[in-house]
Protein backbone atom coordinates (compact mmCIF):
# COMPACT_ATOMS: atom_id res chain seq x y z
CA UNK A 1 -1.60 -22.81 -90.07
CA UNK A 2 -3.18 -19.25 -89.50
CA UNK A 3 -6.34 -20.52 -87.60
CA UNK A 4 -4.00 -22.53 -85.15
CA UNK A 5 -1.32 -19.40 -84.61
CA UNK A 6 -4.71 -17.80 -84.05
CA UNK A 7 -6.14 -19.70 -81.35
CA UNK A 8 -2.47 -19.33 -80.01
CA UNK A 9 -2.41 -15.73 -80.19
CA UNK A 10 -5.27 -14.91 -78.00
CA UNK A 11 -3.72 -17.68 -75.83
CA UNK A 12 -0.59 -15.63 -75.19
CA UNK A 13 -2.45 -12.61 -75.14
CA UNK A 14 -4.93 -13.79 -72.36
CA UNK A 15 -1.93 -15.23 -70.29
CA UNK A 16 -0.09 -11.53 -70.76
CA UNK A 17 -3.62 -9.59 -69.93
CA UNK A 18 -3.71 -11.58 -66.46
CA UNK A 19 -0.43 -11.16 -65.08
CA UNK A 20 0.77 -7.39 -66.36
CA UNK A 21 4.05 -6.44 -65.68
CA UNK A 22 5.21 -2.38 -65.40
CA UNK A 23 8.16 -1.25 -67.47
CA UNK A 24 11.22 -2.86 -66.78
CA UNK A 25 9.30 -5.48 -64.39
CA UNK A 26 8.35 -7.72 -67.08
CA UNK A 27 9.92 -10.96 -66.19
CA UNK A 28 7.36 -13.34 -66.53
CA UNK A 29 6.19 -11.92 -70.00
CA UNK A 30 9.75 -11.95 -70.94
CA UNK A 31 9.74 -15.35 -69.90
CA UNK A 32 6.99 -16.17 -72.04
CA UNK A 33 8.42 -14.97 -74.90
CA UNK A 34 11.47 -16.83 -74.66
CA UNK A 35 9.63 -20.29 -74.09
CA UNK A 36 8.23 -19.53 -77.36
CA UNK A 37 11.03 -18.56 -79.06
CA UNK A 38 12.84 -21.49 -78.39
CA UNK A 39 9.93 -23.52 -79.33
CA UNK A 40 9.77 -22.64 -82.98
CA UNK A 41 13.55 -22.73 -82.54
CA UNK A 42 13.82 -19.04 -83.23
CA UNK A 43 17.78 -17.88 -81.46
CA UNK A 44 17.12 -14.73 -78.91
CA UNK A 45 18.93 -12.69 -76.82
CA UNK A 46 18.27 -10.57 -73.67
CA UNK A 47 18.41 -6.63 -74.06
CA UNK A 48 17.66 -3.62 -71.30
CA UNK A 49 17.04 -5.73 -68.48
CA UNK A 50 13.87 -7.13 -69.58
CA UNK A 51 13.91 -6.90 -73.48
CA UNK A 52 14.30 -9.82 -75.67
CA UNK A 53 15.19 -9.90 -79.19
CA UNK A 54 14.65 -12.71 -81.55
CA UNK A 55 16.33 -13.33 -85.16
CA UNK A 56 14.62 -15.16 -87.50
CA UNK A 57 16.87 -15.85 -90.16
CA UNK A 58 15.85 -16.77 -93.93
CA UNK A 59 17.25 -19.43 -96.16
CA UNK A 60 17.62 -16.84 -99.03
CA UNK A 61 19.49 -13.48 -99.21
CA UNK A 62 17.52 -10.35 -98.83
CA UNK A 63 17.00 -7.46 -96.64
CA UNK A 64 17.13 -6.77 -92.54
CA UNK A 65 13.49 -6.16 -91.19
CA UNK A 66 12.56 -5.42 -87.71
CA UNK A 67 9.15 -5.66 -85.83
CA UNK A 68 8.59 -4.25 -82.66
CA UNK A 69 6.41 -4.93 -79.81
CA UNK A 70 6.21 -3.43 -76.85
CA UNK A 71 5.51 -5.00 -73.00
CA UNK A 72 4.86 -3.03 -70.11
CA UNK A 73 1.40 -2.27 -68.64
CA UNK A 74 -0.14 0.35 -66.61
CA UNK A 75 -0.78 1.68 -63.32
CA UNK A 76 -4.45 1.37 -62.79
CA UNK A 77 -7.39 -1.13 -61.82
CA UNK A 78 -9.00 -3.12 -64.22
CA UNK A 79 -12.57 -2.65 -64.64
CA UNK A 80 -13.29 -4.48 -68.05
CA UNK A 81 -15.29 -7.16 -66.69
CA UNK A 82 -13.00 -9.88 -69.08
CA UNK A 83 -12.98 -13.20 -67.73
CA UNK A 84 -8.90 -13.17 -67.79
CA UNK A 85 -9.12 -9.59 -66.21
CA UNK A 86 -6.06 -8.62 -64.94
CA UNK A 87 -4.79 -10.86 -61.30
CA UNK A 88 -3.01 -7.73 -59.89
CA UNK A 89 -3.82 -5.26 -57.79
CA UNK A 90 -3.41 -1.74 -59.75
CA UNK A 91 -2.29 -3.14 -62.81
CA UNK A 92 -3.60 -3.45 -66.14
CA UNK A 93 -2.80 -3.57 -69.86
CA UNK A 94 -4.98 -0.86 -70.80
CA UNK A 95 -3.00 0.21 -73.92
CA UNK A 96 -3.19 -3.06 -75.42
CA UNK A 97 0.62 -4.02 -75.27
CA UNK A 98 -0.24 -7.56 -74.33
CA UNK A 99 -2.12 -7.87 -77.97
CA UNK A 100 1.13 -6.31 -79.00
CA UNK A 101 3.33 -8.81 -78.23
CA UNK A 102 0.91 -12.05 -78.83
CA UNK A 103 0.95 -10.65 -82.31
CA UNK A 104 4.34 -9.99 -82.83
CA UNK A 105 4.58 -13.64 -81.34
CA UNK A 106 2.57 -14.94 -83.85
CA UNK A 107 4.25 -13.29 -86.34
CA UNK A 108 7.60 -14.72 -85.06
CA UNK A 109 6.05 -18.47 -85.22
CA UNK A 110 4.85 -17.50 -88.68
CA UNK A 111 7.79 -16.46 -90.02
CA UNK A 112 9.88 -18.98 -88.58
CA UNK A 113 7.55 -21.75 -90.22
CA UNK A 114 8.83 -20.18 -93.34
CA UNK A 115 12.33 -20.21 -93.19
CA UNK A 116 12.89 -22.26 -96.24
CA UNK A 117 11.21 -19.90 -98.60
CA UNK A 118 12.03 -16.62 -96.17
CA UNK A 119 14.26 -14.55 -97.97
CA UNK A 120 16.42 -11.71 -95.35
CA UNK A 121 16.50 -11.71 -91.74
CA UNK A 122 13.23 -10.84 -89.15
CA UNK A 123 14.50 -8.98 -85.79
CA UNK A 124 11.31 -9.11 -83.32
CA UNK A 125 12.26 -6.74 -80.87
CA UNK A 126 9.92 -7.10 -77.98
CA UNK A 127 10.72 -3.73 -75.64
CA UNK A 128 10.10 -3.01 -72.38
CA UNK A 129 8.80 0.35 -70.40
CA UNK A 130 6.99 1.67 -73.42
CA UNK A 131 4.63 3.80 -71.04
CA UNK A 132 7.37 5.10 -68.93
CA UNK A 133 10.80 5.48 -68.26
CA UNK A 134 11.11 4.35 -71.74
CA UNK A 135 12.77 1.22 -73.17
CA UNK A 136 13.72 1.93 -76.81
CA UNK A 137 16.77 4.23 -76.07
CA UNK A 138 18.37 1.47 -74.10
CA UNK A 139 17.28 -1.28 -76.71
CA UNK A 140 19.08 0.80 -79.19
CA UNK A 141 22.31 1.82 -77.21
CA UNK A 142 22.66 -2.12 -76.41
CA UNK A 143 22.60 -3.02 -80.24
CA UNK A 144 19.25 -3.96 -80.73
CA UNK A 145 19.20 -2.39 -84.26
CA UNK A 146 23.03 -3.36 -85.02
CA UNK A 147 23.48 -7.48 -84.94
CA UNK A 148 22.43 -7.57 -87.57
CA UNK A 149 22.14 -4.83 -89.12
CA UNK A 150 18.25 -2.95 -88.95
CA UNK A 151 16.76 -1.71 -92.81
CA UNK A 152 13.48 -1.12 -91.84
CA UNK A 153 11.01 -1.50 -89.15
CA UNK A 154 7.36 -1.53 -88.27
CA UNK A 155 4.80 -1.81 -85.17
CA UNK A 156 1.66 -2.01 -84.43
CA UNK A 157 -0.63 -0.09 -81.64
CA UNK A 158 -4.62 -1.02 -80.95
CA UNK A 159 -6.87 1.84 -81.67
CA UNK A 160 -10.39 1.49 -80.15
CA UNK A 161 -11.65 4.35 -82.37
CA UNK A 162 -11.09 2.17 -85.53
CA UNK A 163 -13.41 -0.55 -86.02
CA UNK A 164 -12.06 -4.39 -86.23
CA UNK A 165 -11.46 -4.76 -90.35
CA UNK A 166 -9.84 -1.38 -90.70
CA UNK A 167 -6.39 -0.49 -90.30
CA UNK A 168 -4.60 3.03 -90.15
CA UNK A 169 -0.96 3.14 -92.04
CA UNK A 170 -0.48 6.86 -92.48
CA UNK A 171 3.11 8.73 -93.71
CA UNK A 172 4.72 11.93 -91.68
CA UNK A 173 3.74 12.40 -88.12
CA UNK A 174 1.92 10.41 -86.61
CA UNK A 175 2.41 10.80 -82.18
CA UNK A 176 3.42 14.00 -81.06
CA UNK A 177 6.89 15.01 -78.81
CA UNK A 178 5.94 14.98 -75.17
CA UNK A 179 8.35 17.06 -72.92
CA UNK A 180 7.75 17.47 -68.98
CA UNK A 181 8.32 21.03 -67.77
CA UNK A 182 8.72 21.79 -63.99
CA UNK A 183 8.17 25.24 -62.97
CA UNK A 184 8.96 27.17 -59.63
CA UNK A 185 7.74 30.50 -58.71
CA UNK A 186 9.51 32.38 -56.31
CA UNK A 187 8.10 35.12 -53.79
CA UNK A 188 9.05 36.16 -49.74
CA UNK A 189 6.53 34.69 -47.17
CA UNK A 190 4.50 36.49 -44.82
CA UNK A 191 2.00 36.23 -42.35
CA UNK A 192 -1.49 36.35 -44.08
CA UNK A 193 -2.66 39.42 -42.22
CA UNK A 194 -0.04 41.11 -43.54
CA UNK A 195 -0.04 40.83 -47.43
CA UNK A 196 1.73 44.04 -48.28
CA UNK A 197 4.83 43.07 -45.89
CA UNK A 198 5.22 39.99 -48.71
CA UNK A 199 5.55 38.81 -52.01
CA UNK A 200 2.54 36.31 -52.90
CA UNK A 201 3.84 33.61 -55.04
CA UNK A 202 0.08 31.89 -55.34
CA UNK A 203 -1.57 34.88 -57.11
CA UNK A 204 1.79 35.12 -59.07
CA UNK A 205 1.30 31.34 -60.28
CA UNK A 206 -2.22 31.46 -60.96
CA UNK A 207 -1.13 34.58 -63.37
CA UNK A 208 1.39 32.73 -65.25
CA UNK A 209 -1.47 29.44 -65.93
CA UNK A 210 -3.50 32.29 -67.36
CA UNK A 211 -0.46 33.86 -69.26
CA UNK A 212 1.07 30.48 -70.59
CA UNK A 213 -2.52 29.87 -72.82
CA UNK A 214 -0.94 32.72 -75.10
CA UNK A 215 1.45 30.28 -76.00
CA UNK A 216 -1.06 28.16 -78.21
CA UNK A 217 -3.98 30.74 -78.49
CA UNK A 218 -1.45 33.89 -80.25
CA UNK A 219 1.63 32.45 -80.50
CA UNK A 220 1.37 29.52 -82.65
CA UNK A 221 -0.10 29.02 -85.74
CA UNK A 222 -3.33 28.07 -85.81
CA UNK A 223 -2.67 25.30 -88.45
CA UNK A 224 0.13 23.96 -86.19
CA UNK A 225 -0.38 21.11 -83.56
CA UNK A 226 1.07 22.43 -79.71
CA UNK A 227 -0.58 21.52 -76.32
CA UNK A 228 0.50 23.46 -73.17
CA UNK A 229 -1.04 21.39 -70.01
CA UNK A 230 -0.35 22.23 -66.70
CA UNK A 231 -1.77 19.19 -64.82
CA UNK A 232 -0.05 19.61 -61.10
CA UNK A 233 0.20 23.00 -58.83
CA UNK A 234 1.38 22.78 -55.24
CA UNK A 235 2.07 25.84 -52.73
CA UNK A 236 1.26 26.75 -49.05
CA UNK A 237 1.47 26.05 -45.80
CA UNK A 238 -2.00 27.25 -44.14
CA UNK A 239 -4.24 28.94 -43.99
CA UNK A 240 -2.86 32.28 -42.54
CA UNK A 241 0.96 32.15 -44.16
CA UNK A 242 1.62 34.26 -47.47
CA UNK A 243 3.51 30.93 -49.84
CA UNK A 244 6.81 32.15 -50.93
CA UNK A 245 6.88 29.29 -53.62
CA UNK A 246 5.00 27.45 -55.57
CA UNK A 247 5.46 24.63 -57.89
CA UNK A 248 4.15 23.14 -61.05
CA UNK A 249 4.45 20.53 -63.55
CA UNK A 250 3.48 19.87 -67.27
CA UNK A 251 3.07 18.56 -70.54
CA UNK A 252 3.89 19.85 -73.89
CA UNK A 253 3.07 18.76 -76.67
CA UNK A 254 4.76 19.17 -80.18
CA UNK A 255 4.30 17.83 -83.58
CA UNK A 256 7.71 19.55 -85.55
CA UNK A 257 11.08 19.88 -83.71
CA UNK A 258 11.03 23.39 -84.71
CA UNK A 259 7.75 24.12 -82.90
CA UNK A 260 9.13 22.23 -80.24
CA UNK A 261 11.95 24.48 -79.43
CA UNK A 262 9.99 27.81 -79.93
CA UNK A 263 7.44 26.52 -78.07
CA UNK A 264 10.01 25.90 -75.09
CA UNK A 265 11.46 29.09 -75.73
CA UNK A 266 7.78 30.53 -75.58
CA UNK A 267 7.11 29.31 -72.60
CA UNK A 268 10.15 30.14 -70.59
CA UNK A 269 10.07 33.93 -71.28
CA UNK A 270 5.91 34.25 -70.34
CA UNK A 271 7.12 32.33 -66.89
CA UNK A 272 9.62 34.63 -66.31
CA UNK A 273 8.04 37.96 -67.10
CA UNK A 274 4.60 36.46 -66.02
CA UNK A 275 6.16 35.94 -62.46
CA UNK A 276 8.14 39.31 -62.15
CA UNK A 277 5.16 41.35 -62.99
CA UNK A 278 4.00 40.21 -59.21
CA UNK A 279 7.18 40.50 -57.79
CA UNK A 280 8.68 37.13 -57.98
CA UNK A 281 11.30 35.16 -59.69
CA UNK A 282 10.89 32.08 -61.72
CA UNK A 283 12.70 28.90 -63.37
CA UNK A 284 11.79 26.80 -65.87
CA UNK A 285 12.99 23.20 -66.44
CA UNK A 286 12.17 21.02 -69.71
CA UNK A 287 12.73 17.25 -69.28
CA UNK A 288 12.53 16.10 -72.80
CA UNK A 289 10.66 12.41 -73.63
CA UNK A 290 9.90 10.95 -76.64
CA UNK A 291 10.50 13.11 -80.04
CA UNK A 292 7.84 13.42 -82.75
CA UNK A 293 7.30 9.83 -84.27
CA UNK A 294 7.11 10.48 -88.02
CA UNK A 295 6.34 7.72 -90.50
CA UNK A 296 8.75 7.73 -93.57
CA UNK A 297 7.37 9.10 -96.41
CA UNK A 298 8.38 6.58 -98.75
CA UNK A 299 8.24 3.37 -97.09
CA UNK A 300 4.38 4.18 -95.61
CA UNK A 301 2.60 4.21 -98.71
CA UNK A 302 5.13 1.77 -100.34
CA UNK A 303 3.61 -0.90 -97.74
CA UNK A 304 0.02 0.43 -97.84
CA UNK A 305 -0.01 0.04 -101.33
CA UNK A 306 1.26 -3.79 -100.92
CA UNK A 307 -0.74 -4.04 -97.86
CA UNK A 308 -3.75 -3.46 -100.21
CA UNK A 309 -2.57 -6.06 -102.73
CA UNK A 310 -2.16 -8.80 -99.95
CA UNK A 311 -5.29 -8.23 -97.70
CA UNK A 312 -8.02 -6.81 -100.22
CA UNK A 313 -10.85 -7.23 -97.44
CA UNK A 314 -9.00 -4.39 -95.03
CA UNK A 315 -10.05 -0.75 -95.45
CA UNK A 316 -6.42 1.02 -95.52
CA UNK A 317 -6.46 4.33 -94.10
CA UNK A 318 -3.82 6.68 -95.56
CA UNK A 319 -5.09 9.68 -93.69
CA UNK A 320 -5.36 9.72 -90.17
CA UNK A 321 -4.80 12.78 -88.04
CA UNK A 322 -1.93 12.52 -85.60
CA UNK A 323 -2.15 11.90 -81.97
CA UNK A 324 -0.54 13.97 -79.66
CA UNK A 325 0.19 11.08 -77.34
CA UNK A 326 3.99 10.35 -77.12
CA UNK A 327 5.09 7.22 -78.63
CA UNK A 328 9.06 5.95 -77.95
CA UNK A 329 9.27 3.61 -81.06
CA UNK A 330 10.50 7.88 -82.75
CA UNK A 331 13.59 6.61 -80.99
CA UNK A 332 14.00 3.75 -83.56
CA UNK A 333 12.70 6.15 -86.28
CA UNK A 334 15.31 8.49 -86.21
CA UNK A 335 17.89 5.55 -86.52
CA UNK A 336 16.22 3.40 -89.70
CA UNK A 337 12.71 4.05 -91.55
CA UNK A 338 9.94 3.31 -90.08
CA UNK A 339 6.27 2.54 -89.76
CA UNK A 340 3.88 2.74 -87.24
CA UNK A 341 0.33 1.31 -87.94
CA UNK A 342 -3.14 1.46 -86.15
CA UNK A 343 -4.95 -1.59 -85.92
CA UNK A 344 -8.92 -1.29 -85.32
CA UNK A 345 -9.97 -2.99 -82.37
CA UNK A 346 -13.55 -1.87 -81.51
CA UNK A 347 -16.73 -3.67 -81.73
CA UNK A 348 -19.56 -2.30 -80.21
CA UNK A 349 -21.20 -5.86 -80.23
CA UNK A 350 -19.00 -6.69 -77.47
CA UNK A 351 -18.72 -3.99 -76.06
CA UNK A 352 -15.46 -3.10 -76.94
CA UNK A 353 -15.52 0.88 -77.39
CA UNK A 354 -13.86 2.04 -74.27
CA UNK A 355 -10.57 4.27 -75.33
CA UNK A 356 -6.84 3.10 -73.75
CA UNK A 357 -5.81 4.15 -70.95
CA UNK A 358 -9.34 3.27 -69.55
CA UNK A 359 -9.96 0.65 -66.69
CA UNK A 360 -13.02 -0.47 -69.08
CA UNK A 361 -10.83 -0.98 -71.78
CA UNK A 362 -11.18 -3.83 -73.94
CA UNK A 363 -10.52 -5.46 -77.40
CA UNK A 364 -11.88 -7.30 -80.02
CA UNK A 365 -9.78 -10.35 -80.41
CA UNK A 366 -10.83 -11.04 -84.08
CA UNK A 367 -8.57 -7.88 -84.75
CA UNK A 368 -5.65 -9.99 -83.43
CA UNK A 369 -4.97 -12.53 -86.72
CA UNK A 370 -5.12 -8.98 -89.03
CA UNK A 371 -2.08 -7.56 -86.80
CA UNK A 372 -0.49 -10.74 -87.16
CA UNK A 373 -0.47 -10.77 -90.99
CA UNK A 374 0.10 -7.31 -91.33
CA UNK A 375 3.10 -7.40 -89.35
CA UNK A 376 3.79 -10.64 -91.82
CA UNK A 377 3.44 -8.69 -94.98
CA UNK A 378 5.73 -6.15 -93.75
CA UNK A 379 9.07 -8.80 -93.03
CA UNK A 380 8.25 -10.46 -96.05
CA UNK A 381 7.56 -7.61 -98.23
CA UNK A 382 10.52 -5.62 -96.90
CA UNK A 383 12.69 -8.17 -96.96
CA UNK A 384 12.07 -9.63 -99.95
CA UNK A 385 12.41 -6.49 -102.24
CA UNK A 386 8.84 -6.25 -102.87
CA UNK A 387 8.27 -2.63 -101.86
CA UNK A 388 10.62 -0.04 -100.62
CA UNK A 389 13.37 1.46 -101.89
């Protein structure tokens, strides 16, 4: 049974992989996963556009579990050299969301296999626009997590930096908040020649970039987890005209909500007072994204420890530093206890090293049947009343 979900898995994944879909686009994966659902008779149900979520429902009593998995792909050419590379133009599942959902897939057909023996109920929640605008919030607010009613839930992401045979399933934080902040600094144009008759807002800009790397280097503490990026800066008009604005846009970075609102705080009162010590005004806009996703402190070792007990050939790692990379399955994490794992993907035989987000990308696809039966262990476990409280 395994070895032919198996061969099915990478099937799915290879057909994903080809045709990638950006968030909220993803019609023909969506499609997909439907045809497949309703093969293995599994009932399913359209959410946020292009989301699908599929119940598979025990013969015994016993606990709600969800799995997620999410969809979309990203914005960039494909350079992996994979025979099923990518078939569009400036697309590419680079962050291995197309493994995501042939494993969650698998896990689906799996479970659904079981159903005589399956005790509880298995939502799969396959979600769209994972990279961007986000498609968990909308899952949520259409019920995804309600009919029936969510206990748990777990996912799954591909990490190239862990070798195929280990896996990562760490409690507390594990993906940092990531928050957009827009900036405008204000002056009075000029002609060039005439500086003094002005009020340069390019010098005053390039004096609050130096000013804002206080706000990590002395006003943090050490120990604590903050990234300040400014990663866009536009002003002027040519080459003799003083700019009377300029604009710019970042990143932060947070790994505690408290940090996160000093470190907004932080950040508007250096603009500010960065800006009026040339002369100019300033504002400061926050556009907040995904919160800090923080495995639960009980249920994460609960299921490494049963993890352990079902796959005794996987190294388990219960320590992994957090990423600061935003993650939107927090959104599901502040609603029900959660876990999100890493699943080691690299092989260096292959050639299969490159990070994600990389048009060289690439996985090992004997990683694929250990996602499957880890996501597996966690319905049935959870479900069943074998771990977790």
């Amino acid at each position: 049974m395994l070895t032919e979900i198996t061969e099915r898995v990478v099937a799915w994944r290879r057909a994903i992989h080809a045709h990638p879909e950006p968030g909220f686009e993803e019609e023909r994966t969506a499609a997909l996963i439907e045809r497949t659902l309703d093969a293995s008779g599994i009932e399913h149900r359209r959410l946020a556009k292009t989301g699908v979520v599929g119940v598979v429902r025990g013969a015994l009593p016993g606990r709600v579990v969800a799995l997620r998995a999410d969809m979309d792909c990203l914005t960039l050419d494909e350079r992996s050299g994979e025979p099923f590379a990518s078939e569009r133009s400036g697309l590419m599942h680079a962050c291995g969301h197309d493994a995501h959902v042939a494993m969650l897939l698998g896990a689906a057909t799996a479970l659904a296999a079981q159903r005589a023996a399956l005790r509880g109920t298995v939502v799969c929640l396959f979600q769209p626009a994972e990279e961007g605008p986000g498609g968990a919030k909308p899952m949520i607010e259409q019920g995804c997590l309600d009919d029936p009613s969510v206990e748990a839930i777990a996912m799954l992401h591909v990490d190239p930096r862990l070798d195929t045979g280990t896996v990562g399933v760490t409690a507390g934080p594990t993906n940092a908040a990531a928050d957009e902040v827009q900036i405008e600094i204000r002056g009075v144009g000029g002609h060039g020649a005439h500086p003094h008759r002005s009020v340069d807002a390019i010098p005053a800009a390039g004096n609050v970039i130096l000013a804002l790397q206080n706000v990590v280097a002395r006003e943090t503490d050490p120990l604590a987890s903050v990234v300040v990026t400014i990663g866009k800066i536009e002003g002027g008009y040519r080459n003799n005209i003083i700019a009377d604005r300029v604009r710019m846009a970042g990143t932060v970075r947070t790994l505690d909500p408290a940090i996160r609102t000093a470190t907004h705080a932080k950040i508007r009162r250096i603009v500010e007072h960065a800006a009026a010590a040339y002369g100019c005004t300033a504002s400061v806009e926050f556009s907040l994204g995904y919160p800090v996703l923080a495995n639960d402190r009980a249920l994460t070792p609960a299921y490494a420890a049963y993890l352990k007990t079902k796959e005794p050939a996987l190294t388990v790692l219960e320590s992994m530093l957090p990423s600061m990379g935003g993650e939107d399955f927090a959104f599901y994490t502040e609603r029900v206890p959660g876990v999100s794992c890493r699943l080691g993907v690299r092989n260096e035989k292959i050639g299969a090293t490159a990070m994600i987000h990389s048009p060289e990308f690439k996985l090992d696809e004997q990683a694929l049947p250990i996602g499957v039966s880890m996501l597996t262990h966690f319905a049935q476990g959870f479900a069943a009343g074998e771990f977790g409280a």
